[in-house]
Protein backbone atom coordinates (compact mmCIF):
# COMPACT_ATOMS: atom_id res chain seq x y z
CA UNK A 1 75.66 44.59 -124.12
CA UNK A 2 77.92 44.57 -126.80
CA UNK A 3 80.37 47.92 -127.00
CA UNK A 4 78.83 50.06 -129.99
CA UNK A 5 79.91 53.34 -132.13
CA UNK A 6 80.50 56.33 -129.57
CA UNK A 7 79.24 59.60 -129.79
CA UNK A 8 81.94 61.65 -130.91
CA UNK A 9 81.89 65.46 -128.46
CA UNK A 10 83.89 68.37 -129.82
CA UNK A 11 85.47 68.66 -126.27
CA UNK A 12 85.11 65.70 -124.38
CA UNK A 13 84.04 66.83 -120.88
CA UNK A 14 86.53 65.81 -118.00
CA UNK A 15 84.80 63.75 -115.45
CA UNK A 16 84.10 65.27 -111.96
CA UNK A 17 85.76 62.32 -109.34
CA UNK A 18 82.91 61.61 -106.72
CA UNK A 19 84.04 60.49 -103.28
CA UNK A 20 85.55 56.83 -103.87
CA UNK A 21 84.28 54.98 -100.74
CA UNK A 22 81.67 52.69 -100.07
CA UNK A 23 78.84 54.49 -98.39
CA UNK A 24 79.16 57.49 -100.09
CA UNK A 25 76.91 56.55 -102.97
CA UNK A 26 73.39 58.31 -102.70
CA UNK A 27 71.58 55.79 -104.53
CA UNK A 28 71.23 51.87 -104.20
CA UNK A 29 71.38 49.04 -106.04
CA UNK A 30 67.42 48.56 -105.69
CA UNK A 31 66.75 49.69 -109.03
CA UNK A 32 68.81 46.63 -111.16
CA UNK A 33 67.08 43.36 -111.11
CA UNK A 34 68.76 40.97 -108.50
CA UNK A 35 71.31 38.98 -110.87
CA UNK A 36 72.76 42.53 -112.03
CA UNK A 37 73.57 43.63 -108.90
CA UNK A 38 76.97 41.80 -108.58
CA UNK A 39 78.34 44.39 -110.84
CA UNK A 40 78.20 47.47 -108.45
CA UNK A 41 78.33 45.21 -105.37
CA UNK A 42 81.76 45.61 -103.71
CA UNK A 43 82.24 42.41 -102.28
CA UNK A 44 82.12 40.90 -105.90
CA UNK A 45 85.12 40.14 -107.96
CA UNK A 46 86.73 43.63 -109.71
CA UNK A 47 86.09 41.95 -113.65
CA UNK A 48 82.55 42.03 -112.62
CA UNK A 49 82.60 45.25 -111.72
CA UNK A 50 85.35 46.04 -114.87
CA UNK A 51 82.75 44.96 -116.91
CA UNK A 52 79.77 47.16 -116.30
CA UNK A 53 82.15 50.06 -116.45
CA UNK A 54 83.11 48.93 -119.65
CA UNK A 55 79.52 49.15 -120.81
CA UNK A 56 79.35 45.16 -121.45
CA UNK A 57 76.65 44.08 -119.26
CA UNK A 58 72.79 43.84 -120.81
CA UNK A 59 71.53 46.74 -119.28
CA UNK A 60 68.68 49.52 -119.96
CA UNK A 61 69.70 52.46 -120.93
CA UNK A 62 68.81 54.38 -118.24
CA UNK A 63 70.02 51.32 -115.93
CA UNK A 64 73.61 51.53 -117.06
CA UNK A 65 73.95 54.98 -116.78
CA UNK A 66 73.28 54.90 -112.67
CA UNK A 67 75.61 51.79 -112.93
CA UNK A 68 78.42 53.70 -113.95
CA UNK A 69 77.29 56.52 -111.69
CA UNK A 70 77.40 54.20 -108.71
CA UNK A 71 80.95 52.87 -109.93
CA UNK A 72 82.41 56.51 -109.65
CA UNK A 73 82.41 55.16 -105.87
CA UNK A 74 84.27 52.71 -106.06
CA UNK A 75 87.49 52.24 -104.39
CA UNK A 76 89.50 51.03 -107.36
CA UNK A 77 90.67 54.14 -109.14
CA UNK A 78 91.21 51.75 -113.07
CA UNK A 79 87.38 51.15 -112.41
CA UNK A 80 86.37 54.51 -111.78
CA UNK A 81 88.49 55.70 -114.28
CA UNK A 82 86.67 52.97 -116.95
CA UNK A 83 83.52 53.94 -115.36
CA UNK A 84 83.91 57.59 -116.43
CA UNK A 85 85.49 57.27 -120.18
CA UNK A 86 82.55 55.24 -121.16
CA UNK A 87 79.81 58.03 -118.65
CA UNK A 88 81.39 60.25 -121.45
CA UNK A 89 81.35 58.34 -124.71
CA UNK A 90 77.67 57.18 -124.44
CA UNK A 91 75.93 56.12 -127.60
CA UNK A 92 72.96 58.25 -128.66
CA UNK A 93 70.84 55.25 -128.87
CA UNK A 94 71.93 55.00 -125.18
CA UNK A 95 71.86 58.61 -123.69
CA UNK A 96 69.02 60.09 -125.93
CA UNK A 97 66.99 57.30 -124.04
CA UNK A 98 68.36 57.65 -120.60
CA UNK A 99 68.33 61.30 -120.49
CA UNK A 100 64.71 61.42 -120.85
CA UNK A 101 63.88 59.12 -118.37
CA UNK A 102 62.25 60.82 -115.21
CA UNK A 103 62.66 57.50 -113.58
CA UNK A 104 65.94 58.03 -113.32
CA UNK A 105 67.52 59.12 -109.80
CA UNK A 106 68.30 63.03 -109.41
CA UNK A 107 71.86 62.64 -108.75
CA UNK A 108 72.55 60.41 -111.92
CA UNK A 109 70.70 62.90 -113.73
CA UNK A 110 72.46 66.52 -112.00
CA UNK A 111 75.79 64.34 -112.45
CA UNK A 112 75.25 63.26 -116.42
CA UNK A 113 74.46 67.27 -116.74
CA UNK A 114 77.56 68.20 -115.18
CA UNK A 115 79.43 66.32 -118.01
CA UNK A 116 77.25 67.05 -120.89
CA UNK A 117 76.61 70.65 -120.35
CA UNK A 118 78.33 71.80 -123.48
CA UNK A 119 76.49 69.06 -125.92
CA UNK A 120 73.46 71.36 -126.38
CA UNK A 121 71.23 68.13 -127.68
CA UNK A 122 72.01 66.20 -124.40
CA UNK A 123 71.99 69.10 -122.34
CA UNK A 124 68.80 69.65 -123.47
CA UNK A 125 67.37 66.64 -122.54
CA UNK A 126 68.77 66.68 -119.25
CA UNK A 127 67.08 70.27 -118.32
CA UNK A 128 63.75 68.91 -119.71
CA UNK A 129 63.57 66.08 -117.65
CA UNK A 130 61.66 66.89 -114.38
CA UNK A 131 63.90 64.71 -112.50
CA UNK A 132 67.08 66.89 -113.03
CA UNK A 133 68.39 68.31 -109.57
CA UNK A 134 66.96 72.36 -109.66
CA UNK A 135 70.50 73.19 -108.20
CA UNK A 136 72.13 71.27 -111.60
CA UNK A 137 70.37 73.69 -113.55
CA UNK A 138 70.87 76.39 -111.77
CA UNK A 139 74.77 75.80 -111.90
CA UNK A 140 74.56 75.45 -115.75
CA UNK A 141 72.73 78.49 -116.14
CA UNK A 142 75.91 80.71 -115.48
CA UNK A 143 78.16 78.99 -117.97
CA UNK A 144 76.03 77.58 -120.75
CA UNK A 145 75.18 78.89 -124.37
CA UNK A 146 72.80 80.80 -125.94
CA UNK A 147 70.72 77.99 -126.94
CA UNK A 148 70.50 75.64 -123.41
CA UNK A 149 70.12 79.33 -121.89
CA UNK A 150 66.87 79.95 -123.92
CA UNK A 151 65.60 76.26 -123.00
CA UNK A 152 66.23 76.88 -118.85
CA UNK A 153 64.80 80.17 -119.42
CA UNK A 154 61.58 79.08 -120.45
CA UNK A 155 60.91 76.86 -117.70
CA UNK A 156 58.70 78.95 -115.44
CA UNK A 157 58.17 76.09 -113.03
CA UNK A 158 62.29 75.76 -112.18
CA UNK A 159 62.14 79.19 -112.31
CA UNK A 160 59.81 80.11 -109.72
CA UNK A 161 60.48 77.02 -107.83
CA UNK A 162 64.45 77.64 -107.54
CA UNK A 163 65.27 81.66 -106.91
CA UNK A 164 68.75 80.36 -107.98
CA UNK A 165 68.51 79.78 -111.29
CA UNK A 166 67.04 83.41 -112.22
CA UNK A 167 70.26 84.51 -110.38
CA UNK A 168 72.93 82.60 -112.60
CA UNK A 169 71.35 82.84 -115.81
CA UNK A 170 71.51 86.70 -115.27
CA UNK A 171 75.17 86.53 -114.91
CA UNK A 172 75.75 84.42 -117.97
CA UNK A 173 77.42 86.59 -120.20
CA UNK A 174 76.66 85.40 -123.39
CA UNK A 175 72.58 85.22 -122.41
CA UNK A 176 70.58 87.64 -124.29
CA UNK A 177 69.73 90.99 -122.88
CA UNK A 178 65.91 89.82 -124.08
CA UNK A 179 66.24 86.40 -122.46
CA UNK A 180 66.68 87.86 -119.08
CA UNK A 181 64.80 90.69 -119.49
CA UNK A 182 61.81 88.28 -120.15
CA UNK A 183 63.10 86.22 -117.39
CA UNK A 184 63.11 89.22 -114.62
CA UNK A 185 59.55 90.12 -115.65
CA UNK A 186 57.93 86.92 -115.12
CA UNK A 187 60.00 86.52 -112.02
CA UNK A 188 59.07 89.59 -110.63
CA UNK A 189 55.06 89.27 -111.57
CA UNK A 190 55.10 86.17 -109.66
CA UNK A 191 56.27 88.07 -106.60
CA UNK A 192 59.95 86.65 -106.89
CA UNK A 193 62.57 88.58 -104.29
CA UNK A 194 66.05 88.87 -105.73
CA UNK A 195 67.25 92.22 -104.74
CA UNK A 196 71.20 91.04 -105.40
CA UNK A 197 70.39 90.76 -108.81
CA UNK A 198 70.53 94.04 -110.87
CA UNK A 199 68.31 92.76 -113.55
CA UNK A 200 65.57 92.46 -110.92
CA UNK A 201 65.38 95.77 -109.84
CA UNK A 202 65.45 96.67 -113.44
CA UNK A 203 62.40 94.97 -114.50
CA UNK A 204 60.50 96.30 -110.96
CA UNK A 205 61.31 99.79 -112.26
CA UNK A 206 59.98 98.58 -115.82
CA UNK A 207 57.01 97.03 -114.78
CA UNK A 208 56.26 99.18 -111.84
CA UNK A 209 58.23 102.44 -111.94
CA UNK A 210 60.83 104.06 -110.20
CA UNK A 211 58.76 104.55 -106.52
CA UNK A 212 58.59 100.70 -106.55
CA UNK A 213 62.79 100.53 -105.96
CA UNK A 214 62.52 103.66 -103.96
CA UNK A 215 60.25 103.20 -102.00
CA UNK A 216 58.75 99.11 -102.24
CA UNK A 217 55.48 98.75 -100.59
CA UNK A 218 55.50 96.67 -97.42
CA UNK A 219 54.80 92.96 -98.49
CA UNK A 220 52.94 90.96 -95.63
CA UNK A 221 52.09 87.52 -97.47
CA UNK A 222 53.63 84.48 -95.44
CA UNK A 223 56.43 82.97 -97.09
CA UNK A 224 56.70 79.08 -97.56
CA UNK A 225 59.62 79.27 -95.36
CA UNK A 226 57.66 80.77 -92.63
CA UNK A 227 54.98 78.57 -93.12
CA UNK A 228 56.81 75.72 -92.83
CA UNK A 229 58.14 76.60 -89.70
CA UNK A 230 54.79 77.81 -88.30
CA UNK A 231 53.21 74.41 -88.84
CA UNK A 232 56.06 72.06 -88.62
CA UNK A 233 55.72 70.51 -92.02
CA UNK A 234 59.08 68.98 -91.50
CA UNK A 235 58.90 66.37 -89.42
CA UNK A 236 61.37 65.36 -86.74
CA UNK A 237 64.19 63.07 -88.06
CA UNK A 238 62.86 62.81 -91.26
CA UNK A 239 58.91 61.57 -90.22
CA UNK A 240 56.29 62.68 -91.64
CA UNK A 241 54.56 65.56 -89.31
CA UNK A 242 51.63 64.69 -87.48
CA UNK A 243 48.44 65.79 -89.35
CA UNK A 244 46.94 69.09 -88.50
CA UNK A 245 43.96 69.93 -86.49
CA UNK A 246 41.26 71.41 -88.04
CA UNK A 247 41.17 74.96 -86.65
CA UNK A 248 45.16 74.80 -87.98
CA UNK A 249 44.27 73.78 -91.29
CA UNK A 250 41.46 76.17 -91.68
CA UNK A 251 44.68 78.59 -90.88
CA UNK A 252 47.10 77.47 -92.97
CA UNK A 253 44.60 77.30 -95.92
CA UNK A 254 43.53 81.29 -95.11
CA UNK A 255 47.39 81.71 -95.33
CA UNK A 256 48.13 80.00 -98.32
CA UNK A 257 45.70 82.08 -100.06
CA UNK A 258 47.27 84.81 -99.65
CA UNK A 259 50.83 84.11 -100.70
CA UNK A 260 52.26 84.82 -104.00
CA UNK A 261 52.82 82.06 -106.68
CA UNK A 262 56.69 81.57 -106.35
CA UNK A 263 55.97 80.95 -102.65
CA UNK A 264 53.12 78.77 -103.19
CA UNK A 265 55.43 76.36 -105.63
CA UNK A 266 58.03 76.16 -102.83
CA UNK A 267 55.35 74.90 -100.36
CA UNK A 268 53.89 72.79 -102.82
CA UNK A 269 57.59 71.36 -103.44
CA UNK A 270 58.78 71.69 -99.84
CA UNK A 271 55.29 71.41 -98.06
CA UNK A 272 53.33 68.92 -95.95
CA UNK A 273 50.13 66.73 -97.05
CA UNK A 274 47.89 69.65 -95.62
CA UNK A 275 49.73 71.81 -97.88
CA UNK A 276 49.46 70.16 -100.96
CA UNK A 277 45.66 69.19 -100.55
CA UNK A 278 44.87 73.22 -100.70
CA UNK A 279 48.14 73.93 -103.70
CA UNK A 280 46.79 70.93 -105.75
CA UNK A 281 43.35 73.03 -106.46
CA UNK A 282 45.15 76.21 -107.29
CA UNK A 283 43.82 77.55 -109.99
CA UNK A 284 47.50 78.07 -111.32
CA UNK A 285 48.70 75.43 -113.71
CA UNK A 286 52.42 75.85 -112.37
CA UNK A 287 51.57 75.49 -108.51
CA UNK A 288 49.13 71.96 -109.43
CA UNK A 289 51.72 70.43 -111.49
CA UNK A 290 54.77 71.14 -108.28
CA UNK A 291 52.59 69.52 -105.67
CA UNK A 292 52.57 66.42 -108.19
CA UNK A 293 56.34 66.76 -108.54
CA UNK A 294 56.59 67.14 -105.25
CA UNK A 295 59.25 64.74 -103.84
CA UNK A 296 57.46 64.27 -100.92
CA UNK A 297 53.85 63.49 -102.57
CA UNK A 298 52.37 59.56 -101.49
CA UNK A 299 51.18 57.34 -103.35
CA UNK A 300 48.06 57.77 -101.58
CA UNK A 301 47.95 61.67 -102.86
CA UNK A 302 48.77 60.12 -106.54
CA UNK A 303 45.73 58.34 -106.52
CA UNK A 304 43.19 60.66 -105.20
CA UNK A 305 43.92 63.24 -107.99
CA UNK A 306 43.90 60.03 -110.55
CA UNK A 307 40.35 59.41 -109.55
CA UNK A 308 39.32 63.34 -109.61
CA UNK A 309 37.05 63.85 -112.76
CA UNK A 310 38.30 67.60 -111.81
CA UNK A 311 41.98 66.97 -111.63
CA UNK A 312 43.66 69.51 -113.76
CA UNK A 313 44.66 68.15 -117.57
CA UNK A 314 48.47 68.89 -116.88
CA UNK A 315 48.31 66.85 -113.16
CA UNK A 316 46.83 64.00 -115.03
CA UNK A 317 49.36 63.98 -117.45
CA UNK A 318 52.51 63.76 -114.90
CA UNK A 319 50.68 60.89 -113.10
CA UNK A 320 49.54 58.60 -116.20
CA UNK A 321 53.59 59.32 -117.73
CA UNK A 322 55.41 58.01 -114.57
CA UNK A 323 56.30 54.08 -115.33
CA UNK A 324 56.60 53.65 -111.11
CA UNK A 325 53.25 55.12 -110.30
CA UNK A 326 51.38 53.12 -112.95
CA UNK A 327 53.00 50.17 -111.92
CA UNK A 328 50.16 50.85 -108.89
CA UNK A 329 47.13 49.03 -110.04
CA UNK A 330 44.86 51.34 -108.03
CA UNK A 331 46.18 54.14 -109.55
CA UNK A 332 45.74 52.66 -113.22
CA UNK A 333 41.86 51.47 -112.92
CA UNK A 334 41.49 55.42 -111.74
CA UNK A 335 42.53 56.87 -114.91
CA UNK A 336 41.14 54.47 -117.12
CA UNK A 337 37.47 55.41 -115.54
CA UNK A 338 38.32 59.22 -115.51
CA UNK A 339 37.06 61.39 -118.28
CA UNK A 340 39.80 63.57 -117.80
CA UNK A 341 42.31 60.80 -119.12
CA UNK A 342 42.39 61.22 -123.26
CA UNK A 343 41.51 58.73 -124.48
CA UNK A 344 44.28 56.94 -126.10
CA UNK A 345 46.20 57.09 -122.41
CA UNK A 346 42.48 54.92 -121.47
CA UNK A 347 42.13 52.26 -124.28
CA UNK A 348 46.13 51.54 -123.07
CA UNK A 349 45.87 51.15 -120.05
CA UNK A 350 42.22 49.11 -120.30
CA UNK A 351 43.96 46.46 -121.74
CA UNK A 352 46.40 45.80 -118.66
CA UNK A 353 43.39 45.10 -116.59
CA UNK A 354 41.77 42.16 -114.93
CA UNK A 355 39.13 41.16 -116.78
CA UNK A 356 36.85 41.38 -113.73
CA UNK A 357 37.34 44.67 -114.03
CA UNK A 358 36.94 44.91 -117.45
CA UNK A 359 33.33 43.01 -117.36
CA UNK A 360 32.59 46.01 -114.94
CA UNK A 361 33.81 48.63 -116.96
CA UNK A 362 31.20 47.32 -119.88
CA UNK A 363 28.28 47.44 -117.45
CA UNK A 364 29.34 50.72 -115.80
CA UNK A 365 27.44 53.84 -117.40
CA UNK A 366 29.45 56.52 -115.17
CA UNK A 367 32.60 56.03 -117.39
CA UNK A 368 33.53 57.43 -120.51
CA UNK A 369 31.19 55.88 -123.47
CA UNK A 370 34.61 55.50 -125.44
CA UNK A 371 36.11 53.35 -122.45
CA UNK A 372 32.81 51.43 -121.64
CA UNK A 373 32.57 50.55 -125.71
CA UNK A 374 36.42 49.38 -125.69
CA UNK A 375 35.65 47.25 -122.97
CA UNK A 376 32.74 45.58 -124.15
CA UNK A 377 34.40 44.60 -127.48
CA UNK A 378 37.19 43.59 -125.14
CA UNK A 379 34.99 40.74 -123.67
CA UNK A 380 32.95 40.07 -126.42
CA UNK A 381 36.61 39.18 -128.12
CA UNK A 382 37.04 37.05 -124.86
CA UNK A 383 33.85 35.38 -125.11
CA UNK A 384 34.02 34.69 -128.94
CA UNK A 385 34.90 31.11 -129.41
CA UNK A 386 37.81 30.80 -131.28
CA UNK A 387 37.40 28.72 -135.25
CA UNK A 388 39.82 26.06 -135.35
């Protein structure tokens, strides 16, 4: 990649040292293709390494900016230091794409916010990219301006899903008086427990009245934390839990029911299969859409809700705009024969299919007419014989 025009910052941000050694990196190599990996691999020669900090290797976007994330590790300080000058001069042809990119891994993401906080466009991004570290917003939201303020303000999902970032964006002095007002009252409807946070108790007494602070009614809902205890949706050592028995999950559902929404979008995020199978049917737009960003959902989970014809609309749309999950061809013939999938997203995806499965499509009356029609002008183009 040849070294184009930088972005020029008003303050360019100092860059945060990560530990320099080589197993401190939490990502891998995995996600370069196999003859790029030379340049983060520390047994290869420094120039190679000198170069992708540089910015002169033909990379992706959102490739180069976990390359010079993993260099930060390194254990020669001129590369790290390379690595970071050019982390903080990116192109915006370079970090407009990146920054979008929910493929990218959280820590690239929480560090690249951690720099760019103050460049409201590319902070921006950052926040609105699902795969941005909670805890990296949450940190912003005590520091940042008026405008990036506003933006992780009106993200209910964070909100609810990380108590934290209610808590630092009401001590952000420059944040509106309105802003967090508006902020405390949805927290606070949605059965949100901050009682450090004077703002809270303010919009209790606002919504509720005074006997709420004085005297707050005994709450006896289960909270995800408890839950998760209860039924072990941990796992020992990092395995997945052993499934439930059915007099448990009959339990656990009764529970779930009668928990509040923040709690039900930190057991949908923090949660076990169980879990998620009752969350994803919540009639709640915010709690569906967390069990799909879960971190721990399968791809087995994926593709059960990609073949529901009563999956809600904003599920459907997380699964068919994640590159790594359509890169599942199971996955892909599922929304091409829902109904739910608009139609555009379909007639897309029906043309990376086999065509046995096409010829199927245009004999199968249980899909959408649109998709059926598509796919019999897609063989009747195949079966045309071509004029010479």
């Amino acid at each position: 990649m040849s070294e184009p025009d930088v972005v020029e910052t008003s303050d360019a941000p100092a860059v945060p040292q990560l530990q320099a050694q080589a197993n401190g990196c939490p990502i891998t190599d995995q996600f370069l293709p196999p003859n790029m990996r030379k340049h983060v691999d520390l047994k290869a020669p420094v120039p190679l390494r000198m170069m992708a900090a540089k910015g002169l290797v033909p990379l992706s976007p959102s490739d180069l900016i976990s390359v010079l994330f993993m260099l930060m590790y390194g254990p020669e300080a001129n590369v790290r230091d390379t690595a970071g000058k050019t982390a903080t001069t990116l192109p915006d042809r370079i970090a407009a794409s990146a920054f979008r990119d929910e493929q990218v891994p959280p820590p690239v993401l929480a560090w690249y916010l951690t720099l760019y906080g103050t460049h409201d466009t590319y902070a921006e991004m950052l926040i609105l990219n699902a795969n941005t570290p909670d805890g990296a917003v949450a940190e912003l939201a005590a520091t940042c301006g008026l405008r990036i303020a506003d933006i992780i303000g009106a993200n209910q999902l964070r909100l609810l899903r990380h108590d934290d970032i209610i808590r630092q964006l009401a001590r952000n002095p420059v944040a509106a008086g309105a802003l967090i007002s508006g902020v405390c009252d949805f927290a606070v409807r949605n059965g949100v427990k901050l009682p450090d946070v004077p703002q809270m108790l303010e919009a209790k007494v606002r919504l509720f009245g005074p006997e709420a602070v004085a005297a707050p009614p005994v709450d006896t809902s289960p909270t995800a934390e408890q839950l998760i205890a209860e039924y072990g949706m941990e796992g020992e050592g990092g395995a997945p839990p052993a499934p439930l028995e059915e007099g448990k999950k009959l339990t656990l559902s009764q529970k779930i029911m009668k928990m509040n929404i923040s709690e039900k979008i930190k057991l949908a995020t923090k949660g076990n299969k169980e879990a998620r199978t009752v969350l994803i049917r919540d009639s709640n737009k915010l709690v569906s859409v967390a069990v799909i960003r879960s971190p721990r959902i399968t791809e087995g989970e994926v593709l059960t809700q990609a073949q529901n014809k009563i999956c809600p609309d904003d599920v459907l749309r997380v699964i068919y705009s994640n590159r790594e999950w359509l890169r599942m061809y199971s996955v892909k013939l599922a929304l091409v024969k829902n109904p739910k999938v608009p139609q555009g997203v379909s007639m897309r995806l029906l043309n990376q299919l086999h065509e046995s499965d096409v010829k199927s499509l245009a004999r199968d009356k249980n899909v959408p007419g649109s998709v059926q029609m598509m796919a019999k002008k897609h063989m009747l183009k195949k079966e045309t014989p071509r004029k010479d």
